[in-house]
C-alpha atoms as a PDB file:
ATOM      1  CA  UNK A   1       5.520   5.519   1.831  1.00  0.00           C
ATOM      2  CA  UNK A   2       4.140   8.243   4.238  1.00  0.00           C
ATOM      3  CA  UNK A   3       5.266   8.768   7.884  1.00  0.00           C
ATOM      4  CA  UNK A   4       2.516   5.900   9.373  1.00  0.00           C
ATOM      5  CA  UNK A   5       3.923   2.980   7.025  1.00  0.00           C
ATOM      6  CA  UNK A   6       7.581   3.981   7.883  1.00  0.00           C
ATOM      7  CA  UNK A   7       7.004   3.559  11.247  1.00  0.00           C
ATOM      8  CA  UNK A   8       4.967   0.563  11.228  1.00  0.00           C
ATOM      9  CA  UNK A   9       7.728  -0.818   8.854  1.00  0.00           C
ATOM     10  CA  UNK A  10      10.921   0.671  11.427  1.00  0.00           C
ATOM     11  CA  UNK A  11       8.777  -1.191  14.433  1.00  0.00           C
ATOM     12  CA  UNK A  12       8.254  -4.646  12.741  1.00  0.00           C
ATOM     13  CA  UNK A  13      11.608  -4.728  11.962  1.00  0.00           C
ATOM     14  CA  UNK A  14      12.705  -4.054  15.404  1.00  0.00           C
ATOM     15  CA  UNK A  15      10.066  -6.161  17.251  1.00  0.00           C
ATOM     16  CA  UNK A  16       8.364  -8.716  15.462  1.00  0.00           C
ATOM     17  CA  UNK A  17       6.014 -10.865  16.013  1.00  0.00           C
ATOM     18  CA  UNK A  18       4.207  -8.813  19.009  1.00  0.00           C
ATOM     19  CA  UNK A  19       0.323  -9.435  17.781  1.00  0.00           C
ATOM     20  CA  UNK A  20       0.029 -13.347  18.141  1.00  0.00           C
ATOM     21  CA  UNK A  21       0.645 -13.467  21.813  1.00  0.00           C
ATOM     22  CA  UNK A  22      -1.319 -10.821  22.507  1.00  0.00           C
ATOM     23  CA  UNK A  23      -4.132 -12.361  20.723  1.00  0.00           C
ATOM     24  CA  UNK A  24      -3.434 -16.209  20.798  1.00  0.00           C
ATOM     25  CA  UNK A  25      -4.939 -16.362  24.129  1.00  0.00           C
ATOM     26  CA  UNK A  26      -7.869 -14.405  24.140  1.00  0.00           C
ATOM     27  CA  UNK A  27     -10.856 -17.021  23.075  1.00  0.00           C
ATOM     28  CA  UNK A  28     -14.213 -16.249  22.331  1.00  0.00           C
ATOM     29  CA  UNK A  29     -15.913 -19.398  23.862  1.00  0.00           C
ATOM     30  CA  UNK A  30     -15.767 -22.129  21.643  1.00  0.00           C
ATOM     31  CA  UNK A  31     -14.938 -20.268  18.393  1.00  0.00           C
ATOM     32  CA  UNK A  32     -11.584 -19.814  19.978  1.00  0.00           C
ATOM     33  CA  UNK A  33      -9.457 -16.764  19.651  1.00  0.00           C
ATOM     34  CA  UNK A  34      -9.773 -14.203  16.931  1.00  0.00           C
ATOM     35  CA  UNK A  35      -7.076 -16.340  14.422  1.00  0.00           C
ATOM     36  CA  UNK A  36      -9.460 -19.499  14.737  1.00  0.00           C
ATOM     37  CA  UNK A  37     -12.176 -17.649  14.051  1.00  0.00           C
ATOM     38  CA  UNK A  38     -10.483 -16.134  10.835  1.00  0.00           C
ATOM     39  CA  UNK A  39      -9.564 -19.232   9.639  1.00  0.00           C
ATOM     40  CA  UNK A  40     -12.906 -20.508  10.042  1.00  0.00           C
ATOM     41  CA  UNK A  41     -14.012 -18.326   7.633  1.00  0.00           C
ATOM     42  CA  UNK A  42     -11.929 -20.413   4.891  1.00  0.00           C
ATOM     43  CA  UNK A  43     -14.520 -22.069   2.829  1.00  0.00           C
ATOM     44  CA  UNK A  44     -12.388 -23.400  -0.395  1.00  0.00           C
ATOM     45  CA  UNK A  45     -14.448 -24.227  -3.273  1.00  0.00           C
ATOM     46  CA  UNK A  46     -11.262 -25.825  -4.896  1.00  0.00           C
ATOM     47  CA  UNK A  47      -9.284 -29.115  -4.143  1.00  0.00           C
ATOM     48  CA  UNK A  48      -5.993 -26.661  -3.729  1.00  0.00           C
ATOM     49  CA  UNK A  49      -7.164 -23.556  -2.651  1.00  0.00           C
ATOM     50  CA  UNK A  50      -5.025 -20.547  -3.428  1.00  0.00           C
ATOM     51  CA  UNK A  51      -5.033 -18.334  -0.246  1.00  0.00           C
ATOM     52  CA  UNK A  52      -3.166 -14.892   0.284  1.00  0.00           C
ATOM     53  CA  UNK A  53      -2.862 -13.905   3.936  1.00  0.00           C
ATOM     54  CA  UNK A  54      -2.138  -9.795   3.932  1.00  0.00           C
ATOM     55  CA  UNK A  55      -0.214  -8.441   6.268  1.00  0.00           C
ATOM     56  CA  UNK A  56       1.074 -11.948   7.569  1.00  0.00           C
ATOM     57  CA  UNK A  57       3.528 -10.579  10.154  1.00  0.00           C
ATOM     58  CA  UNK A  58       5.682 -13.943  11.586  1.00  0.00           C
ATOM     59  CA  UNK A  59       2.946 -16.372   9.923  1.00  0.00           C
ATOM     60  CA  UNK A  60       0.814 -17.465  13.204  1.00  0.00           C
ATOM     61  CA  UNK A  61      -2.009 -17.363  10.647  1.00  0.00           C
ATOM     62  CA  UNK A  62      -0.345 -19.294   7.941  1.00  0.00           C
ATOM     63  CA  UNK A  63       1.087 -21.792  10.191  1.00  0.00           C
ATOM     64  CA  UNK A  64      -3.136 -22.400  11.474  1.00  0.00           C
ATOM     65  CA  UNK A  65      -4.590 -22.443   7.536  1.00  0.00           C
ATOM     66  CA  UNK A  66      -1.424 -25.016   6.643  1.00  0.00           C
ATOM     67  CA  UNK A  67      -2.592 -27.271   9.563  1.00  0.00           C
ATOM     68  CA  UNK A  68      -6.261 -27.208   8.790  1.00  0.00           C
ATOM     69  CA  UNK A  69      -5.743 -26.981   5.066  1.00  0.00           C
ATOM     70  CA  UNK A  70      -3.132 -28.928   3.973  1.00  0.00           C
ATOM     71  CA  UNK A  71      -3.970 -29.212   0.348  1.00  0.00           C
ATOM     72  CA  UNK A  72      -4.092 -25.253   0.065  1.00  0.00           C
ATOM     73  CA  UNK A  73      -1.675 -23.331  -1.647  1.00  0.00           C
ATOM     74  CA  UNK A  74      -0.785 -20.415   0.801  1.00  0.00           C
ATOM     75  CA  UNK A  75       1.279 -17.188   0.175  1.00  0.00           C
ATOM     76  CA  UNK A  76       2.182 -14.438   3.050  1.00  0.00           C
ATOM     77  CA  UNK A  77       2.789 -10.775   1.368  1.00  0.00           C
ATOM     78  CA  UNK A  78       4.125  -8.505   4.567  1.00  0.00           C
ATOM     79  CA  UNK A  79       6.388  -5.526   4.049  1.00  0.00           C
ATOM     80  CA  UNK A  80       8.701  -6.120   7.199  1.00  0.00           C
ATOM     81  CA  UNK A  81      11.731  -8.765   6.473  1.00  0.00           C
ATOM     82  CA  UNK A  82      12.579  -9.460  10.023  1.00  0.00           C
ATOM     83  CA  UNK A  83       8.726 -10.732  10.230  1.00  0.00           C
ATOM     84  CA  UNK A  84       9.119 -12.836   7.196  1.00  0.00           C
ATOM     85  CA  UNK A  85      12.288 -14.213   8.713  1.00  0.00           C
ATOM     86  CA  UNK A  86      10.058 -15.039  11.485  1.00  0.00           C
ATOM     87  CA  UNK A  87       7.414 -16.738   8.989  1.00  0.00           C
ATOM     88  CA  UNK A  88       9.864 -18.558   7.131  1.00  0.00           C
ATOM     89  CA  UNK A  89      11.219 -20.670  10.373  1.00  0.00           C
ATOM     90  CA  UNK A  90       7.205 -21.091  11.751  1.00  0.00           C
ATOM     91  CA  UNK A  91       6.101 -22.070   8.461  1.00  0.00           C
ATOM     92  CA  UNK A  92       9.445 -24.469   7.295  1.00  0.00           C
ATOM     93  CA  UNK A  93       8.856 -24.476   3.448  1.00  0.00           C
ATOM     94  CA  UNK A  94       4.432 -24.883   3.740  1.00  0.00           C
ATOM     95  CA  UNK A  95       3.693 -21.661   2.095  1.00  0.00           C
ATOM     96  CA  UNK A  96       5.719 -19.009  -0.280  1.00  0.00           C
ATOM     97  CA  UNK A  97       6.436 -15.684   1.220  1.00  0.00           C
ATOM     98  CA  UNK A  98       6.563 -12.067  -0.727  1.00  0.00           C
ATOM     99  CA  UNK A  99       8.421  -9.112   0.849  1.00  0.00           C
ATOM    100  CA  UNK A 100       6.288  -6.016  -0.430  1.00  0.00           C
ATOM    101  CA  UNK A 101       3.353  -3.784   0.154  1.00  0.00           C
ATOM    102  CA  UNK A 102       0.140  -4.570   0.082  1.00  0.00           C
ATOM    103  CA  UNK A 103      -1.279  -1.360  -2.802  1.00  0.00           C
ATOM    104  CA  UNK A 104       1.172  -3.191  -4.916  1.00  0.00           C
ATOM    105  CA  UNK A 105       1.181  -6.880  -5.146  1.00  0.00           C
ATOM    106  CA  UNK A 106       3.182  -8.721  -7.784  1.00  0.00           C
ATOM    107  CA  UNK A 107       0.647 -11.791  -7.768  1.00  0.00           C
ATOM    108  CA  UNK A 108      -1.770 -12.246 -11.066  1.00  0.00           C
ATOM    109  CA  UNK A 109      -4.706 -10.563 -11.683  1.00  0.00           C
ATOM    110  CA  UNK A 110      -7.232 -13.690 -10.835  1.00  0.00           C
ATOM    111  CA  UNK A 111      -5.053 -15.654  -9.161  1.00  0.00           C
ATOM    112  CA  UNK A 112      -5.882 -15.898  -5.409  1.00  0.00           C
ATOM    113  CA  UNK A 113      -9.072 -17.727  -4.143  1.00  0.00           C
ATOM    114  CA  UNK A 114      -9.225 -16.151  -0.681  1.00  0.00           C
ATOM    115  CA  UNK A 115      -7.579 -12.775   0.589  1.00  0.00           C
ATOM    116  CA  UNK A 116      -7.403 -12.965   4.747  1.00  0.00           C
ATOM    117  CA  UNK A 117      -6.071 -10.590   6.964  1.00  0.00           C
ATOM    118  CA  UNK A 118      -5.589 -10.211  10.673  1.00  0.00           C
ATOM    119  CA  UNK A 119      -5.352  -6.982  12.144  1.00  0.00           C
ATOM    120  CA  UNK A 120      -3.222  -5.375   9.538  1.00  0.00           C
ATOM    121  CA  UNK A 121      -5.837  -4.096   6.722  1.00  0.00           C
ATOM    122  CA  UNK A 122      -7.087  -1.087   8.764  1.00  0.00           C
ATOM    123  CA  UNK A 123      -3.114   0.061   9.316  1.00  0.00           C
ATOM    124  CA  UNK A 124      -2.664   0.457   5.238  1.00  0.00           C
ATOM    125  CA  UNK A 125      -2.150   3.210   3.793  1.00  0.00           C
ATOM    126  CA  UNK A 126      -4.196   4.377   0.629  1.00  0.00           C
ATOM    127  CA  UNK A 127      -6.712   1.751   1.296  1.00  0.00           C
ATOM    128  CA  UNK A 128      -8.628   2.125  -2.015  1.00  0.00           C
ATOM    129  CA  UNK A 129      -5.754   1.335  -3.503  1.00  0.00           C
ATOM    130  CA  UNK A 130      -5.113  -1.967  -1.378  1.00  0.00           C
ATOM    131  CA  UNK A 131      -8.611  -3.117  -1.572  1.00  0.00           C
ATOM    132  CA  UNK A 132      -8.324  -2.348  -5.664  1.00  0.00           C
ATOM    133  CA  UNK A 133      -5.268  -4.744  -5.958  1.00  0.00           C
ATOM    134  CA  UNK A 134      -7.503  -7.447  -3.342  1.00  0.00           C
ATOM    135  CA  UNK A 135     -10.165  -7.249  -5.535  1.00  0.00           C
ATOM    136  CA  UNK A 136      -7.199  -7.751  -8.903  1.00  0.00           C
ATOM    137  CA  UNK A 137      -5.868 -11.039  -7.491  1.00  0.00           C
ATOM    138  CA  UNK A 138      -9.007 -12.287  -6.765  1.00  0.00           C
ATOM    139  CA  UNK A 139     -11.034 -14.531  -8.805  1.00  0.00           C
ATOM    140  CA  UNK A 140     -14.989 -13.841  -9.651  1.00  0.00           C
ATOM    141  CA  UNK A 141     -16.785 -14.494  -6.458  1.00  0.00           C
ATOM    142  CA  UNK A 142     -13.477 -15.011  -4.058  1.00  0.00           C
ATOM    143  CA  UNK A 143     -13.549 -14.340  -0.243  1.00  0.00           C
ATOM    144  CA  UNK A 144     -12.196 -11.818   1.487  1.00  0.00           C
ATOM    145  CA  UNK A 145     -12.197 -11.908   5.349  1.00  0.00           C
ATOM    146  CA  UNK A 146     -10.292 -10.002   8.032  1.00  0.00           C
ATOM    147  CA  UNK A 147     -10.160  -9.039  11.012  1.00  0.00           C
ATOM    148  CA  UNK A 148      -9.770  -5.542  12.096  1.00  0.00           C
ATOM    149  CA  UNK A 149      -9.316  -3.235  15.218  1.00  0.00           C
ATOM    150  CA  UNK A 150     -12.903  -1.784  16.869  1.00  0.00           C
ATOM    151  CA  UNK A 151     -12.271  -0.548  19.991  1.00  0.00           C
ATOM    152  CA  UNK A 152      -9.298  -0.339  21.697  1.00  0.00           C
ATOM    153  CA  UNK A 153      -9.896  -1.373  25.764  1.00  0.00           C
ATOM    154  CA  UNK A 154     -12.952  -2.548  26.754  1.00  0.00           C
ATOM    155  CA  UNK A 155     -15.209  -0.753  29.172  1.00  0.00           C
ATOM    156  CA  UNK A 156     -13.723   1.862  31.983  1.00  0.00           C
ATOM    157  CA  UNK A 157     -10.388   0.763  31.721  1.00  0.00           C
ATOM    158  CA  UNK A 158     -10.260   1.588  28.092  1.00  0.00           C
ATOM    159  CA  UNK A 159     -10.877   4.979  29.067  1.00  0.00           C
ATOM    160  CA  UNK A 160      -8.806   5.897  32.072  1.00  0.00           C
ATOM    161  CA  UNK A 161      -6.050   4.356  29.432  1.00  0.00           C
ATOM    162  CA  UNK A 162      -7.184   6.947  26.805  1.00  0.00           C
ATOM    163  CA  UNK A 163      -6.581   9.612  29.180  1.00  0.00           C
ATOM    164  CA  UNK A 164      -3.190   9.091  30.699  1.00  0.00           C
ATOM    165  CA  UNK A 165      -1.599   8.219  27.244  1.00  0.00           C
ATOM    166  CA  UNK A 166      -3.287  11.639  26.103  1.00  0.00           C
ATOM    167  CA  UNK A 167      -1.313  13.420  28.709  1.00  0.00           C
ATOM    168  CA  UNK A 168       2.012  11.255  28.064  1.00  0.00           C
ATOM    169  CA  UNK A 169       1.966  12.447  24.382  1.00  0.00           C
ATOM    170  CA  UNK A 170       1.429  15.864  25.474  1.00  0.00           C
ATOM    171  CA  UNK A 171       4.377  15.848  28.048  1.00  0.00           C
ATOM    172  CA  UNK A 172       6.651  14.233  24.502  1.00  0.00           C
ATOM    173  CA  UNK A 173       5.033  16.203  22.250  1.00  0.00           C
ATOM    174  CA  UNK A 174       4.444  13.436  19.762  1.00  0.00           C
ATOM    175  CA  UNK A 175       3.015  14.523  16.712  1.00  0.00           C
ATOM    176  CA  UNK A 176      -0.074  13.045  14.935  1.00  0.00           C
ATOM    177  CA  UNK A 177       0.960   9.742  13.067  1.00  0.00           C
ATOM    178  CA  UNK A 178      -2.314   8.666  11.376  1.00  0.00           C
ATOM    179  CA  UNK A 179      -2.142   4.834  11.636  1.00  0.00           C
ATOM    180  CA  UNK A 180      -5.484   4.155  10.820  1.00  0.00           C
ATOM    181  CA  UNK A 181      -7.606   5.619   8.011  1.00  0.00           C
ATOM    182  CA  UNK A 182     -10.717   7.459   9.861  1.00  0.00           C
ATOM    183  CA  UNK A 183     -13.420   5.071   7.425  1.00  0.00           C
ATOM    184  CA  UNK A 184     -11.385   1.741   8.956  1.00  0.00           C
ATOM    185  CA  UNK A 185     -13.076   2.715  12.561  1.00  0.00           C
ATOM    186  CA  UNK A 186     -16.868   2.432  11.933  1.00  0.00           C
ATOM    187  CA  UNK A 187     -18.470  -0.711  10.351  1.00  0.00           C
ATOM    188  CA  UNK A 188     -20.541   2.262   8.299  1.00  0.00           C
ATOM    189  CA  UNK A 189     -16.986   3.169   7.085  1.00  0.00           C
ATOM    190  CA  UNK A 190     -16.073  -0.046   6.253  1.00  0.00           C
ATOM    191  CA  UNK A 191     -19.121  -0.451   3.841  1.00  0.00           C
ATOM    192  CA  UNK A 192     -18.337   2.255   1.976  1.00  0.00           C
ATOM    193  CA  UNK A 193     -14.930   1.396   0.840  1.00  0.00           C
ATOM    194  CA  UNK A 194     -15.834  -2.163   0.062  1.00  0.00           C
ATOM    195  CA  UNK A 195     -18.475  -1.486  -1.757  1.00  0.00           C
ATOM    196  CA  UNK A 196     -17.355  -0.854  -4.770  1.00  0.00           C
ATOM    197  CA  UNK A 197     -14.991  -3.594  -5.592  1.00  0.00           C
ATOM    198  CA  UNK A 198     -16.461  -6.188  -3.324  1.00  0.00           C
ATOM    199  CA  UNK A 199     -20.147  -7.843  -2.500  1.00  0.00           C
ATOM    200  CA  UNK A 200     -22.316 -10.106   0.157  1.00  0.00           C
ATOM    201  CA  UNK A 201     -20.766  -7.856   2.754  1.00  0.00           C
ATOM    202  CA  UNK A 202     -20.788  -9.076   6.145  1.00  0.00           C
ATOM    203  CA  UNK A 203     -19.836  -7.821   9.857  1.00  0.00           C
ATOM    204  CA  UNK A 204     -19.236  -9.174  13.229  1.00  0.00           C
ATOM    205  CA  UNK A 205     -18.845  -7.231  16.126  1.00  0.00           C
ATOM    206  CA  UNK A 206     -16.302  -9.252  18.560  1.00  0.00           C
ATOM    207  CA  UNK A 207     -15.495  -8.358  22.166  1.00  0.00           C
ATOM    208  CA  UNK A 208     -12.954 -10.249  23.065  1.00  0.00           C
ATOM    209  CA  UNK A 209     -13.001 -10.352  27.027  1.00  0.00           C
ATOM    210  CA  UNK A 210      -9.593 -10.526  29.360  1.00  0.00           C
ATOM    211  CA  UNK A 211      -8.927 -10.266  32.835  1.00  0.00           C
ATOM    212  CA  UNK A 212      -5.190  -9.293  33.518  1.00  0.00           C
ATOM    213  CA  UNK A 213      -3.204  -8.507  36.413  1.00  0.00           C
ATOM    214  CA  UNK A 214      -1.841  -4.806  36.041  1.00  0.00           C
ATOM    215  CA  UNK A 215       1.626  -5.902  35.497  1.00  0.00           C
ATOM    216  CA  UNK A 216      -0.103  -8.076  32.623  1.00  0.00           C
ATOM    217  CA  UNK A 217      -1.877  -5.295  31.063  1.00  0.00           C
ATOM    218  CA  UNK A 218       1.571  -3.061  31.140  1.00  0.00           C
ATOM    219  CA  UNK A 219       3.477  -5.647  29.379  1.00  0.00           C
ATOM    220  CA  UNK A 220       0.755  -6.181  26.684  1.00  0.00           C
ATOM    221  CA  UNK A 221       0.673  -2.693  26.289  1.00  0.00           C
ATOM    222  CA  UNK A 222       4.370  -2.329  26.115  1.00  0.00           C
ATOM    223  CA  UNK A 223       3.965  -4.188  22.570  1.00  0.00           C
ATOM    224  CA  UNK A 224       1.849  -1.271  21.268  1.00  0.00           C
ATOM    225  CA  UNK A 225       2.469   1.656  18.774  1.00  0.00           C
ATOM    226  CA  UNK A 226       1.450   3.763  21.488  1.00  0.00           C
ATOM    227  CA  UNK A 227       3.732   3.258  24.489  1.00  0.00           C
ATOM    228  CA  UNK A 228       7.172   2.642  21.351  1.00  0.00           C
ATOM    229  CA  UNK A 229       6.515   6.002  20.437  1.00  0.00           C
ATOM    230  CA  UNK A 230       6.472   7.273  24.169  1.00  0.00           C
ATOM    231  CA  UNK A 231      10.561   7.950  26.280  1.00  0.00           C
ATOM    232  CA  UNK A 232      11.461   5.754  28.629  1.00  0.00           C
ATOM    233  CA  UNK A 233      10.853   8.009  31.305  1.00  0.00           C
ATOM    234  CA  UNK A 234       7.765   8.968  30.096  1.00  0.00           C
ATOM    235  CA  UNK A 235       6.961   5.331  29.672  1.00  0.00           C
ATOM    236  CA  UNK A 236       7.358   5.096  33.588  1.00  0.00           C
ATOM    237  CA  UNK A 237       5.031   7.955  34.886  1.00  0.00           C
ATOM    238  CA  UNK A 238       2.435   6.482  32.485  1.00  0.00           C
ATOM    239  CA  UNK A 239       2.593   3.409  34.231  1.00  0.00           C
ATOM    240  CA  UNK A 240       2.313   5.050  37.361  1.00  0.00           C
ATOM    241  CA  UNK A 241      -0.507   7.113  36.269  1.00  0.00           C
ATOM    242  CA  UNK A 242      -2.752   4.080  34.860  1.00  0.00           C
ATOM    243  CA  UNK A 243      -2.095   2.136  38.149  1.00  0.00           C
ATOM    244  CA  UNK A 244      -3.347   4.887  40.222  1.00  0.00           C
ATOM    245  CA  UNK A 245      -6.095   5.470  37.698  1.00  0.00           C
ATOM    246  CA  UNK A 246      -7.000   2.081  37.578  1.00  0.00           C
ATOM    247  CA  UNK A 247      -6.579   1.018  41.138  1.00  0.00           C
ATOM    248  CA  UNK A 248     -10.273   0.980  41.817  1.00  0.00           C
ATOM    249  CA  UNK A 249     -11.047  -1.158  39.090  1.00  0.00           C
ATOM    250  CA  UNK A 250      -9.026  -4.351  40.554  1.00  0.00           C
ATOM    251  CA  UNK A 251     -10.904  -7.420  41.590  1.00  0.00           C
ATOM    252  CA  UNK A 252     -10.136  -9.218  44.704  1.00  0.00           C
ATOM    253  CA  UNK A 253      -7.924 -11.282  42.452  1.00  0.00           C
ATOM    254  CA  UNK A 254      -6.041  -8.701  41.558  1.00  0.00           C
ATOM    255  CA  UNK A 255      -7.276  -8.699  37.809  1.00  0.00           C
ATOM    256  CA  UNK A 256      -8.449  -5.743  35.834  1.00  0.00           C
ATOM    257  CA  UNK A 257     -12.189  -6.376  33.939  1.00  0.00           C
ATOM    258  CA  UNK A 258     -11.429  -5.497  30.189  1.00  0.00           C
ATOM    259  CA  UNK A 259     -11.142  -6.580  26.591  1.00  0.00           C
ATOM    260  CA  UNK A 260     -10.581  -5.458  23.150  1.00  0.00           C
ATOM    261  CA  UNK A 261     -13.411  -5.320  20.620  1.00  0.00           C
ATOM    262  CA  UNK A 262     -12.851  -6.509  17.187  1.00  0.00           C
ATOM    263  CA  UNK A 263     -14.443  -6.992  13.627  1.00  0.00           C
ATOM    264  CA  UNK A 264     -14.797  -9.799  11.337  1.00  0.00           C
ATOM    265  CA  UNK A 265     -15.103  -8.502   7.756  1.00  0.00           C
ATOM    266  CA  UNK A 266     -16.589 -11.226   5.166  1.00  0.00           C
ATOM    267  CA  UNK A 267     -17.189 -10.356   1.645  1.00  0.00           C
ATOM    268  CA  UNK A 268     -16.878 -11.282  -1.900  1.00  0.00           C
ATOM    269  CA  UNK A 269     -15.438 -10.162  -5.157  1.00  0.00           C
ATOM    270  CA  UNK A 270     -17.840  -8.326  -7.748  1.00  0.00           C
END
């Protein structure tokens, strides 16, 4: 476990279940938001599908596939026990839930219809190795789909954001914690490590728009790696800094034009 998983392990521990509400909201017309559109993907070729959700955090995903597939056989693998606490009351007994990590999963080799994945594949470490064991518990021909970060704050915002959290981590001296492999931010990236275990590869750019106040942006962000990593203090001249940075942005309303751009992954096992 290098210094990225132990801290994504030490903050899911401490606060879990941050993503859903951040993202439960957000709706992309009528696809809805980015779990509905996951789940969508689900396209069981079996009576009982067997489905793996990776990464399943407190189960907001599971709890969606058990209500639109009942007959499926579902199984949440996350790596965080205080999330799988979380799971275990959402879900109450519809699915079976595995503490451990993702490059190496107890399940059997051909044993999993459908691997999907929100917004956790892209923060795994060794992903060859993780998209190796996928491509093990799948059967011939089964689905993976996920959804994975793309750009992080939409339009002008996005960038005055860049910039003040680049000075905060100067001011704390944070050190480099590689959450993402560098290939998991381009879709050219994400092509090349599929393609070797997996086939019928498929992308979809999503931009996700929102429209928060300021004091709704600060609280979404105050659910991030970023600002957790960040002293209190620090924490508070940041704030100060976007605001003023951002002030020029606001709408008569008050909100703040912005968004988060995602990517749906499809593909299928060689």
């Amino acid at each position: 476990m290098n210094s990225a998983e132990r801290f994504l392990q030490d903050f899911h521990q401490r606060r879990p279940g941050t993503t859903p509400p951040a993202f439960a909201g957000l709706r992309l017309g009528q696809r809805g938001c980015s779990y509905d559109m996951l789940a969508a993907t689900l396209n069981p070729s079996r009576a009982e599908p067997r489905v793996l959700d990776l990464g399943c955090g407190d189960g907001f995903l599971l709890d969606l596939l058990a209500r639109h597939h009942p007959s499926a056989q579902l199984i949440g693998v996350d790596m965080s026990a205080t999330e799988l606490q979380a799971a275990h009351v959402r879900l109450a007994g519809r699915g079976r839930l595995l503490e451990e990590r993702a490059q190496s999963l107890s399940l059997a080799s051909a044993s999993i219809d459908a691997v999907l994945s929100h917004l956790a594949l892209m923060l795994m470490g060794d992903l060859d190795q993780v998209l190796q064991e996928i491509h093990r518990v799948l059967v011939p021909g089964g689905q993976l789909s996920a959804v994975v970060g793309r750009e992080f704050l939409l339009g002008e915002l996005g960038q005055h954001y860049l910039q003040v959290f680049r000075a905060a981590a100067r001011r704390d001296h944070l050190a480099f914690l590689p959450l993402v492999d560098p290939r998991a931010q381009s879709e050219d990236g994400w092509r090349h490590l599929l393609s070797r275990h997996f086939t019928a590869l498929d992308f979809e750019a999503l931009d996700l728009p929102w429209t928060p106040t300021f004091e709704e942006l600060w609280n979404s962000l105050g659910d991030t790696y970023d600002l957790d990593r960040l002293t209190p203090a620090n924490r508070a001249r940041m704030k100060q800094e976007l605001h003023d940075a951002t002030r020029h942005l606001q709408r008569a309303d008050g909100t703040l034009p912005t968004g988060w751009g995602l990517l749906l992954i499809q593909a299928r096992a060689g």
